[in-house]
N, C-alpha and C. Protein backbone atom coordinates (compact mmCIF):
# COMPACT_ATOMS: atom_id res chain seq x y z
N UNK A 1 -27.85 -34.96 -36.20
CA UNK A 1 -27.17 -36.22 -36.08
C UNK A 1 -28.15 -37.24 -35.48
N UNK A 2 -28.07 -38.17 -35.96
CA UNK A 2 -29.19 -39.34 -35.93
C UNK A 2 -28.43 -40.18 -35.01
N UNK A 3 -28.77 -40.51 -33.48
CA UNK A 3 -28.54 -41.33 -32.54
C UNK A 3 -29.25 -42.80 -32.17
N UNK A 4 -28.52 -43.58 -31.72
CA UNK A 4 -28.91 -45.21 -31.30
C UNK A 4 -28.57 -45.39 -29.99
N UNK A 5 -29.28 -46.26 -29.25
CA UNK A 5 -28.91 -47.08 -27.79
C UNK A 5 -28.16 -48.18 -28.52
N UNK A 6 -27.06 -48.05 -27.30
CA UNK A 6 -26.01 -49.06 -27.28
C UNK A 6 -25.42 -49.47 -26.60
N UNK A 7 -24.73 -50.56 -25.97
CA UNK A 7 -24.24 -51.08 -25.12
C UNK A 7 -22.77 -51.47 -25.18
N UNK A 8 -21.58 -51.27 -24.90
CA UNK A 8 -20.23 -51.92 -25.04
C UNK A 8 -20.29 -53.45 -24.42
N UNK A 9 -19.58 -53.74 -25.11
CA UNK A 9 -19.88 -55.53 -24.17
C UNK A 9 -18.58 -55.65 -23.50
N UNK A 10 -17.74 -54.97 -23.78
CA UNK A 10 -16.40 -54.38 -22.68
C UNK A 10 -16.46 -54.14 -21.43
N UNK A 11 -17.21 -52.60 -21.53
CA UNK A 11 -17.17 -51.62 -20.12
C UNK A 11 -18.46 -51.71 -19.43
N UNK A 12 -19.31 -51.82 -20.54
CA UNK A 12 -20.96 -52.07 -20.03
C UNK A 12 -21.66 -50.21 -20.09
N UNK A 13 -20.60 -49.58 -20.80
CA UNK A 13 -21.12 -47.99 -20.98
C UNK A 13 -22.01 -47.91 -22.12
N UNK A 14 -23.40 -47.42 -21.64
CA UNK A 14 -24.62 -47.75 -22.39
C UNK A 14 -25.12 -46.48 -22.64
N UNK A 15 -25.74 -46.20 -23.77
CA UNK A 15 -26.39 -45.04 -24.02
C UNK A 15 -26.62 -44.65 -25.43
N UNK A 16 -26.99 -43.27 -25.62
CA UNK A 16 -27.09 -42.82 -26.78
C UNK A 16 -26.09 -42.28 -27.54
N UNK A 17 -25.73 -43.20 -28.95
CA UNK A 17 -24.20 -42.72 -29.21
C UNK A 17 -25.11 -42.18 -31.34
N UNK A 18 -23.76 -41.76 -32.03
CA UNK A 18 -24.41 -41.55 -33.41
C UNK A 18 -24.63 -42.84 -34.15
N UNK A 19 -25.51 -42.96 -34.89
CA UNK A 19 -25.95 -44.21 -35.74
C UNK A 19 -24.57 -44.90 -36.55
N UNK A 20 -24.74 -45.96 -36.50
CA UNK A 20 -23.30 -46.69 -36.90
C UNK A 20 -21.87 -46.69 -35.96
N UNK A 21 -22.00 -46.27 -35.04
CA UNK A 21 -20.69 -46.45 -34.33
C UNK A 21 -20.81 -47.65 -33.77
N UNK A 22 -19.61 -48.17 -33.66
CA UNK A 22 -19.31 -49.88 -33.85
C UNK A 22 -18.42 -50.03 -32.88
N UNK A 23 -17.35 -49.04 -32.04
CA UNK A 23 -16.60 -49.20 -31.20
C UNK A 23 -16.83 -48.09 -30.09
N UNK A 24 -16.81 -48.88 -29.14
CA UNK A 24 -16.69 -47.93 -27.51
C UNK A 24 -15.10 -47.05 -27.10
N UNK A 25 -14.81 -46.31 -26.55
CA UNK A 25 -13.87 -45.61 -26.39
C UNK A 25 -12.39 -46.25 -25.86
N UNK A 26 -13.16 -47.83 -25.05
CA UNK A 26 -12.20 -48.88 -24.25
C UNK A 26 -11.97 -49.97 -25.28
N UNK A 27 -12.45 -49.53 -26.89
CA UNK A 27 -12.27 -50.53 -28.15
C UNK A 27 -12.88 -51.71 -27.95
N UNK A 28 -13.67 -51.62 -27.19
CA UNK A 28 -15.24 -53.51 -26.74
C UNK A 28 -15.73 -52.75 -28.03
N UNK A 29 -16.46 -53.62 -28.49
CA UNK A 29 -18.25 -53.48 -29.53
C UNK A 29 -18.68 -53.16 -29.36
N UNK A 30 -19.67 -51.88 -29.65
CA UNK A 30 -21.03 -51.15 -29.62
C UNK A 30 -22.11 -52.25 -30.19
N UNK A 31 -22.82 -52.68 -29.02
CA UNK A 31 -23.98 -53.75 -29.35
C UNK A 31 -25.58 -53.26 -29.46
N UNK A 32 -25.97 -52.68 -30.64
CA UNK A 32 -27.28 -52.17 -30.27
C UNK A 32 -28.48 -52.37 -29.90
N UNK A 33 -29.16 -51.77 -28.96
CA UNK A 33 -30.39 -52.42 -28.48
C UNK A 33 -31.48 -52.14 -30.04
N UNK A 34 -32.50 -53.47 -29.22
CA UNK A 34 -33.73 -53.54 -30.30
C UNK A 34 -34.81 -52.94 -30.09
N UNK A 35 -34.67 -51.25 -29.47
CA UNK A 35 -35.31 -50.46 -29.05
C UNK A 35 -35.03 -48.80 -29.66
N UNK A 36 -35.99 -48.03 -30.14
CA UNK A 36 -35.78 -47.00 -30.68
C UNK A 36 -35.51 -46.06 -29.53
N UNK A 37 -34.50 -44.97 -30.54
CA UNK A 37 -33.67 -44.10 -29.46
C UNK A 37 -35.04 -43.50 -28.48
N UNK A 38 -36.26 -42.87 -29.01
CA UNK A 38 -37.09 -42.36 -28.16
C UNK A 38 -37.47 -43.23 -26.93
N UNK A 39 -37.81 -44.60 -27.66
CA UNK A 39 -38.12 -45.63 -26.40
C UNK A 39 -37.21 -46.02 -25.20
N UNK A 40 -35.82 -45.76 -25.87
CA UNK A 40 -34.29 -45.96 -24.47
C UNK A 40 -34.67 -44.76 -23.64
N UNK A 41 -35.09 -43.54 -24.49
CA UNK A 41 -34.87 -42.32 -23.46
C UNK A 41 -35.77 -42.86 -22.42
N UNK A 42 -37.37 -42.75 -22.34
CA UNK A 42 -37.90 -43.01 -22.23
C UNK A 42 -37.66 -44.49 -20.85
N UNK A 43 -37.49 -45.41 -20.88
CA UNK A 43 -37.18 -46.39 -20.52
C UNK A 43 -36.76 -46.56 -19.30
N UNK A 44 -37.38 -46.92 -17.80
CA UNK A 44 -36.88 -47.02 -16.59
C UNK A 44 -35.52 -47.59 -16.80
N UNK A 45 -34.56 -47.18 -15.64
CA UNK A 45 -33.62 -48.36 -15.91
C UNK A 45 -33.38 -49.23 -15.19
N UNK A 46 -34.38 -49.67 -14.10
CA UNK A 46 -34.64 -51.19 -14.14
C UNK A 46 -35.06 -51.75 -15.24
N UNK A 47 -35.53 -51.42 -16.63
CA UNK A 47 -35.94 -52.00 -17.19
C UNK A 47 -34.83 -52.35 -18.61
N UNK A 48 -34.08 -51.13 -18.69
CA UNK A 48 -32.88 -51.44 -19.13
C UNK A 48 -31.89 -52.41 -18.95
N UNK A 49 -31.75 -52.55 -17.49
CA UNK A 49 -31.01 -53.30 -16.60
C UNK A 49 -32.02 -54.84 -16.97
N UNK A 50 -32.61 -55.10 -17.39
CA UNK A 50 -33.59 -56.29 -17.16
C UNK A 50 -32.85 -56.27 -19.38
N UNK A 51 -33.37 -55.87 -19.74
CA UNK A 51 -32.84 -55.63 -21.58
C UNK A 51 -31.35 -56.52 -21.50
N UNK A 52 -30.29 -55.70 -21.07
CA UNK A 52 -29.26 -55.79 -20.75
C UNK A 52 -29.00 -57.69 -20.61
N UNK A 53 -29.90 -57.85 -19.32
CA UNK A 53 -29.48 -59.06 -18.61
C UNK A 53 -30.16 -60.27 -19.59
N UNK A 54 -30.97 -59.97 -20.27
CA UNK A 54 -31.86 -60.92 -21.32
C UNK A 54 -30.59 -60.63 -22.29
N UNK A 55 -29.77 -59.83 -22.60
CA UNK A 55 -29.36 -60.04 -24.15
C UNK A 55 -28.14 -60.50 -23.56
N UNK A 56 -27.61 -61.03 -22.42
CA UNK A 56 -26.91 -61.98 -21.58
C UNK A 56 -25.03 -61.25 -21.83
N UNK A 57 -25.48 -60.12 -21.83
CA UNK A 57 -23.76 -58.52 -21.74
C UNK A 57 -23.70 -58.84 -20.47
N UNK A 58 -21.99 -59.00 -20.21
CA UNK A 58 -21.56 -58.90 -19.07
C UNK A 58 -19.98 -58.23 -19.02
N UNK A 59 -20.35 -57.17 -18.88
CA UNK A 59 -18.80 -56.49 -19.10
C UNK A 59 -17.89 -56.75 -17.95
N UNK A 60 -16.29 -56.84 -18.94
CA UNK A 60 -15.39 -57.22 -18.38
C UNK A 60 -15.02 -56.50 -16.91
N UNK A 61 -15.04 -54.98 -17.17
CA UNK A 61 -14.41 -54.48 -16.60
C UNK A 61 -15.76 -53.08 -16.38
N UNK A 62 -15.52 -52.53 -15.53
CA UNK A 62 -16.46 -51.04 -15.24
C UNK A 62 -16.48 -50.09 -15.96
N UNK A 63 -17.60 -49.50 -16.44
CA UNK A 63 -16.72 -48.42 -17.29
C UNK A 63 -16.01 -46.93 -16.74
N UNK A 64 -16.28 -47.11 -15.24
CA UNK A 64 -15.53 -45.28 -14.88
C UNK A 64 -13.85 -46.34 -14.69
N UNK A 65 -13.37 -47.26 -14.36
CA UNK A 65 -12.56 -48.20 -14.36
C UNK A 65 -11.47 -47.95 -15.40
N UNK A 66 -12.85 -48.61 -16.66
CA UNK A 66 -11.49 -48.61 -17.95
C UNK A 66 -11.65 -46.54 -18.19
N UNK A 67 -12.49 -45.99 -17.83
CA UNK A 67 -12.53 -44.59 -18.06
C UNK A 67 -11.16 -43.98 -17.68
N UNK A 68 -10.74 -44.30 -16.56
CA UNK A 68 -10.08 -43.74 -16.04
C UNK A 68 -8.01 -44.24 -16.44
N UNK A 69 -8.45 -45.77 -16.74
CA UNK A 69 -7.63 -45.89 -17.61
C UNK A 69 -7.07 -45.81 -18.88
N UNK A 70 -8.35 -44.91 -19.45
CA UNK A 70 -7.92 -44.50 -21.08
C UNK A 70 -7.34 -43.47 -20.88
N UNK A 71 -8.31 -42.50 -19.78
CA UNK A 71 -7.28 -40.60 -19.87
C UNK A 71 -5.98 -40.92 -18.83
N UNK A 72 -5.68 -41.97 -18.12
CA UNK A 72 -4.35 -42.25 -18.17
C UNK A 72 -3.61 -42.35 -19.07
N UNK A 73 -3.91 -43.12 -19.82
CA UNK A 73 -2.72 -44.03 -21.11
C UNK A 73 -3.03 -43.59 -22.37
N UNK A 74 -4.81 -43.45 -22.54
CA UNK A 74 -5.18 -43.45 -23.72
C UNK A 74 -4.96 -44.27 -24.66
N UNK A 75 -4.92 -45.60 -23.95
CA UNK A 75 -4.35 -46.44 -24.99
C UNK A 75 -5.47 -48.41 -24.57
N UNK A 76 -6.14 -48.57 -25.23
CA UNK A 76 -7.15 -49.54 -25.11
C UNK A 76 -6.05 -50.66 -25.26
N UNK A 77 -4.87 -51.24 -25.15
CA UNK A 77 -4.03 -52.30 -24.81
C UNK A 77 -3.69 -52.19 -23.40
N UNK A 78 -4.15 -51.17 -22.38
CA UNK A 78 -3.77 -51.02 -21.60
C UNK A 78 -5.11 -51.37 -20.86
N UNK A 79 -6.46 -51.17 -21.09
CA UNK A 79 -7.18 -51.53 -20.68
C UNK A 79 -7.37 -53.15 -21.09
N UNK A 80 -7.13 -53.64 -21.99
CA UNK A 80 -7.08 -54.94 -21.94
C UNK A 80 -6.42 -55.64 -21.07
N UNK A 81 -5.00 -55.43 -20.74
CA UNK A 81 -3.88 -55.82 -19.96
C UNK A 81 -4.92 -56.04 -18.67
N UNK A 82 -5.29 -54.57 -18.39
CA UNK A 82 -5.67 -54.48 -16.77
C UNK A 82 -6.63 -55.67 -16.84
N UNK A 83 -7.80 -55.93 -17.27
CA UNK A 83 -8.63 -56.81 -17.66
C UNK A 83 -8.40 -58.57 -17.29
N UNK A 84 -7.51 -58.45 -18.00
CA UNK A 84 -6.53 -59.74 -17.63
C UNK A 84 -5.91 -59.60 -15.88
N UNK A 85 -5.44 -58.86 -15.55
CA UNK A 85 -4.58 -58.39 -14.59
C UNK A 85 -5.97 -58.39 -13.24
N UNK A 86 -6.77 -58.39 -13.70
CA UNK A 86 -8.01 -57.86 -12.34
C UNK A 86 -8.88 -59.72 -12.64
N UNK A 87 -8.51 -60.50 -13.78
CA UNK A 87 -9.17 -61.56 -13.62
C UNK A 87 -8.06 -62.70 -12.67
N UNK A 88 -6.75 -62.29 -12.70
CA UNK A 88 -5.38 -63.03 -12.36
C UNK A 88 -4.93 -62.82 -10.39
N UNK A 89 -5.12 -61.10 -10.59
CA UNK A 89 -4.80 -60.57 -9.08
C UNK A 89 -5.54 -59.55 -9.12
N UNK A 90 -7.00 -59.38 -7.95
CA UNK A 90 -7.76 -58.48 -7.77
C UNK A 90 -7.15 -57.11 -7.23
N UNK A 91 -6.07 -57.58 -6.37
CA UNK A 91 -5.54 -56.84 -5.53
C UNK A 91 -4.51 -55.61 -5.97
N UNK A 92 -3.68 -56.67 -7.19
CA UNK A 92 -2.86 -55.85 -7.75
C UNK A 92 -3.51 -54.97 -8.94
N UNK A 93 -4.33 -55.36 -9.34
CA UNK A 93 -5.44 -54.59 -9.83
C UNK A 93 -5.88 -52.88 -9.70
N UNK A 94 -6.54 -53.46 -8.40
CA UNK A 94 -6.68 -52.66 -7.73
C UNK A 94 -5.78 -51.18 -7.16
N UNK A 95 -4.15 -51.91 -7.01
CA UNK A 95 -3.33 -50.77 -6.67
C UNK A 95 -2.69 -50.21 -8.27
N UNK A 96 -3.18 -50.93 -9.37
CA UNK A 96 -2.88 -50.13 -10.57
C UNK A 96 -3.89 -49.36 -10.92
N UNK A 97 -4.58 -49.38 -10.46
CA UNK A 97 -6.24 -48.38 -10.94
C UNK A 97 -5.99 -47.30 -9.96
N UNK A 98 -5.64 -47.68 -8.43
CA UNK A 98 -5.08 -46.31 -7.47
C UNK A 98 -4.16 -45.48 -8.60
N UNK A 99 -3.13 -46.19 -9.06
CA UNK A 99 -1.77 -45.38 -9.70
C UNK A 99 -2.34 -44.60 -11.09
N UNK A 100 -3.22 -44.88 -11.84
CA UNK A 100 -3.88 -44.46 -12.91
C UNK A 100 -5.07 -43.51 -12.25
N UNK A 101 -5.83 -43.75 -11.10
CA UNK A 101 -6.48 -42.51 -10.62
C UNK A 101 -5.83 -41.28 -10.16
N UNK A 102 -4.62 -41.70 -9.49
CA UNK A 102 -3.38 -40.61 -9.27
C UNK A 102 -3.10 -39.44 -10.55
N UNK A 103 -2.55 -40.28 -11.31
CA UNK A 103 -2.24 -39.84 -12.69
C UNK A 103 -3.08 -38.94 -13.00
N UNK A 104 -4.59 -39.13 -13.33
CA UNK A 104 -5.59 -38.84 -14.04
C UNK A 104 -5.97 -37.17 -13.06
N UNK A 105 -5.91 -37.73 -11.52
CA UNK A 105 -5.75 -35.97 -10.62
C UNK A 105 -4.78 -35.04 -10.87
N UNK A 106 -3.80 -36.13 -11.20
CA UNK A 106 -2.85 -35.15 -11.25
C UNK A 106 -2.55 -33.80 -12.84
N UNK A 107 -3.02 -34.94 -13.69
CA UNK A 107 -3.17 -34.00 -14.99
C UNK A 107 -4.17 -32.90 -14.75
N UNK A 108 -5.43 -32.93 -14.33
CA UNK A 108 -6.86 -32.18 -13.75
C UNK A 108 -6.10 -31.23 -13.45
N UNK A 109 -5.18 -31.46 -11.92
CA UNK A 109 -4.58 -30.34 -11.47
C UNK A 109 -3.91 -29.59 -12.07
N UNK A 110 -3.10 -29.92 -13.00
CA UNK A 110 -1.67 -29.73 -13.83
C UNK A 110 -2.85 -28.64 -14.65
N UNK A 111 -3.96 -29.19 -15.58
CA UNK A 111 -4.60 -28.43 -16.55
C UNK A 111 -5.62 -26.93 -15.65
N UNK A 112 -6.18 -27.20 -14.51
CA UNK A 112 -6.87 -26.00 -13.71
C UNK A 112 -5.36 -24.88 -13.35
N UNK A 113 -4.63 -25.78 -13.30
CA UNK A 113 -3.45 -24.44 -12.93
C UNK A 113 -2.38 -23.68 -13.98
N UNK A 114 -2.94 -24.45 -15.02
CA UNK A 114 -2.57 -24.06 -16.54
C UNK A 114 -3.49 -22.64 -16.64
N UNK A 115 -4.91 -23.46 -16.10
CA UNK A 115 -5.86 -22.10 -17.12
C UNK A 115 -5.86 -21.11 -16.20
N UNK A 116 -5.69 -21.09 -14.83
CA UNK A 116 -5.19 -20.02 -13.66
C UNK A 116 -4.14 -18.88 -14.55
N UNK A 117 -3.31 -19.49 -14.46
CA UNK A 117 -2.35 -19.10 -14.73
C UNK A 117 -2.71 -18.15 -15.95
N UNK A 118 -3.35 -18.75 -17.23
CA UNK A 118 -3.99 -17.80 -18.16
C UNK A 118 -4.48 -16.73 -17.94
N UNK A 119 -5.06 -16.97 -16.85
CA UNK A 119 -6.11 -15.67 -16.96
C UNK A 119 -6.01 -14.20 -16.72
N UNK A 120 -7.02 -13.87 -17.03
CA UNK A 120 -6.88 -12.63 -16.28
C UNK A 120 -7.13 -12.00 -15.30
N UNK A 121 -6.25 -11.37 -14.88
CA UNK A 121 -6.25 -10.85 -13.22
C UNK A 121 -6.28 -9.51 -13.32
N UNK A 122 -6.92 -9.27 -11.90
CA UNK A 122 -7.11 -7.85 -11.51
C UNK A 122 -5.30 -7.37 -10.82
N UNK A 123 -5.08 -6.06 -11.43
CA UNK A 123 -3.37 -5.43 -11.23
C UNK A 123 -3.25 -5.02 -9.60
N UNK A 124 -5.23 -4.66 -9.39
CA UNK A 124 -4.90 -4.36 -7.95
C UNK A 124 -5.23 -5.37 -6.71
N UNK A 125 -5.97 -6.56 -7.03
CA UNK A 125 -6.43 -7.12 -5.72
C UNK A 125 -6.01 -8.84 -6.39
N UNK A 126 -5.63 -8.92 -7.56
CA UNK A 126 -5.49 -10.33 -8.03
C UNK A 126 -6.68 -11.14 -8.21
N UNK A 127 -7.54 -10.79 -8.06
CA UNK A 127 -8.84 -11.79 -8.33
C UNK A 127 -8.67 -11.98 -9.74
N UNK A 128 -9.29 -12.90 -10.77
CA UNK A 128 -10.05 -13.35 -11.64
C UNK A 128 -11.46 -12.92 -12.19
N UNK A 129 -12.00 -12.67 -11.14
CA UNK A 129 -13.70 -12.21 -11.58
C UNK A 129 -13.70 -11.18 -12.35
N UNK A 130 -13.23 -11.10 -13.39
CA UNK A 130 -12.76 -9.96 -14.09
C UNK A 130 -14.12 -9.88 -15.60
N UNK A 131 -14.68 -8.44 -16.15
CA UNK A 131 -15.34 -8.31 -16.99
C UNK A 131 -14.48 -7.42 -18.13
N UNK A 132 -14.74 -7.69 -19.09
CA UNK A 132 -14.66 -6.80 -20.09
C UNK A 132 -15.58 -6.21 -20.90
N UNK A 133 -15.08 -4.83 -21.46
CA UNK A 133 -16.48 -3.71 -22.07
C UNK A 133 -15.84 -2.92 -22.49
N UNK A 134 -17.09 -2.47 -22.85
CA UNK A 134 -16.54 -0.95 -24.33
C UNK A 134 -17.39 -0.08 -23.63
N UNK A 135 -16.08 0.84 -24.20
CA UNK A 135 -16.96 2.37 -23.12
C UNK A 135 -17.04 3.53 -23.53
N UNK A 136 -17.86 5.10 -23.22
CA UNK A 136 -17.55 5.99 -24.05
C UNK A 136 -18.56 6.33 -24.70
N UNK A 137 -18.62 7.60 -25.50
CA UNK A 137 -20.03 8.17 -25.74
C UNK A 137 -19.00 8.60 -27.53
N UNK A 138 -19.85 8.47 -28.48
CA UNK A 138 -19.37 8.70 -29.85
C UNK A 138 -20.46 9.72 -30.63
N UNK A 139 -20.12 10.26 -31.43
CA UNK A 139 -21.20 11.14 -32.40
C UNK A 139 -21.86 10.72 -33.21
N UNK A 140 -20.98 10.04 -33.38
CA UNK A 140 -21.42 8.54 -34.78
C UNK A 140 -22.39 7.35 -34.34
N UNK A 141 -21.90 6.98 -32.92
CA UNK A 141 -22.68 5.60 -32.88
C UNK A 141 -23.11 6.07 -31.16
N UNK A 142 -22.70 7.00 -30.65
CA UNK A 142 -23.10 7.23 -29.68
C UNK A 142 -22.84 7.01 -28.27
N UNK A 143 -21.47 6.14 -28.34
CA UNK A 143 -20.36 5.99 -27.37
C UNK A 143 -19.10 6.53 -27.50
N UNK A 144 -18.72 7.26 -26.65
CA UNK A 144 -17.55 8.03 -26.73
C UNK A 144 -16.65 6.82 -26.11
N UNK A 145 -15.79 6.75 -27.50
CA UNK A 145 -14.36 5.66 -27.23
C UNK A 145 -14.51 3.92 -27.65
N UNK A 146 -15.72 4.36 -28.73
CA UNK A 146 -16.80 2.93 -28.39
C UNK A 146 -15.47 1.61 -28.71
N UNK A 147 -14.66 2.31 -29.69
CA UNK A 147 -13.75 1.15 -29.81
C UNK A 147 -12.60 0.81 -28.43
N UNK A 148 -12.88 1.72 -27.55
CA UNK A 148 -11.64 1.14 -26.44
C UNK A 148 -12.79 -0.15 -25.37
N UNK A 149 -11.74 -0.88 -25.15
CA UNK A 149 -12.03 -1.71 -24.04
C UNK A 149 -11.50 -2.04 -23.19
N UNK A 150 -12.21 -1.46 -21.79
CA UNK A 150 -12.04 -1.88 -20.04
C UNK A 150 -12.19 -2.91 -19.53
N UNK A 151 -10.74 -3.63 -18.76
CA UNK A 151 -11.39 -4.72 -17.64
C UNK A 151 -12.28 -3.56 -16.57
N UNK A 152 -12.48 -4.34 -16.01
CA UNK A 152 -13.41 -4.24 -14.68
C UNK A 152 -13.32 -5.49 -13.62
N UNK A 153 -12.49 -5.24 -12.40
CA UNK A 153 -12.38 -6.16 -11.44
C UNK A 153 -14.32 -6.38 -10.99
N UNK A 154 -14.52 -7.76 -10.81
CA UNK A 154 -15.72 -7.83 -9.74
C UNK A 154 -15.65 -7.50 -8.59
N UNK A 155 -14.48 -7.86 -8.62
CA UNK A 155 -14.46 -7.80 -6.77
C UNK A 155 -14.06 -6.76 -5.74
N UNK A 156 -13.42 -5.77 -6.63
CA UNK A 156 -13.06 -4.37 -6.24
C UNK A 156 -13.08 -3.11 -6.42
N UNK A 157 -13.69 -3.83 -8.26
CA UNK A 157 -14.42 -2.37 -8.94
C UNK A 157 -13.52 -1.44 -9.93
N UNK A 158 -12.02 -2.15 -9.59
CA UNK A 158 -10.91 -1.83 -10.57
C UNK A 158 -11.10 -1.75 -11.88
N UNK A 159 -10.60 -0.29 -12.63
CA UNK A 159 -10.87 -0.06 -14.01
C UNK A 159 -9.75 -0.09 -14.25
N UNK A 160 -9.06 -1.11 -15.75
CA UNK A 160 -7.98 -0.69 -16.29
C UNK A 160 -8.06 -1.29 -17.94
N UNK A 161 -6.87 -0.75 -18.88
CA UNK A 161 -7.14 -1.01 -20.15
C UNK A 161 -6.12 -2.32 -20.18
N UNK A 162 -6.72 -3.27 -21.29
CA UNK A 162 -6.09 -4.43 -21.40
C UNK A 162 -4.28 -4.17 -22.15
């Protein structure tokens, strides 16, 4: 996949994205620099920051800002709103970006205790650190049982079959 430097003129989220992408994730313009992808890598970023300020981008809004308001809402009318809303009342702004950072922990949490919950646990000590393996010595291939497979607790050394 063939990559470009680019700039949102939205969020101000800059980097290396695939050739031809035209919209940022907060729906601003992908504005491309007049610099090859090797030369961006490459590129102090004071000197980026100096690129930037010559091609006269000044994003509306931050991008961990509107970031945090997309995996809230997921919805780029909502980052516009705020936009408006942070040029009108900084303040109230401000306590809607608290309520959307809330949100955004709270799903994190909601999803780590989802995949808890998945997993697999040891029957005798409850840990997680759990391995699985094939065990056994065969005539054929030289493990007996080669097709059965053992957890193995890490943490206690517990053998049992799934």
């Amino acid at each position: 996949m063939e990559l470009e430097a680019s700039i949102c003129n939205k969020c101000g989220s800059k980097g290396l994205v695939p050739v031809g992408t035209t919209k940022c994730f907060c729906g601003g313009d992908r504005i491309k620099f007049n610099v090859s992808k090797d030369e961006y890598v490459k590129m102090p970023v004071d000197e980026r920051n100096r690129m930037i300020e010559r091609m006269g981008i000044k994003p509306q809004i931050n991008k961990d800002d509107a970031y945090t308001i997309f995996r809230a809402t997921n919805s780029t009318e909502i980052i516009d709103a705020m936009i408006e809303l942070k040029q009108k009342d900084i303040i109230e702004y401000g306590l809607k970006l608290s309520q959307f950072d809330a949100q955004v922990r709270q799903q994190v949490a909601e999803l780590r205790q989802s995949s808890q919950a998945n997993a697999v646990k040891c029957p005798r000590c409850g840990s997680t650190a759990v391995t699985a393996g094939r065990r056994g010595y065969s005539l054929i291939s030289g493990f007996i049982g080669a097709g059965k497979t053992v957890n193995r607790c890490a943490k206690c050394g517990h053998k049992w079959k799934p």
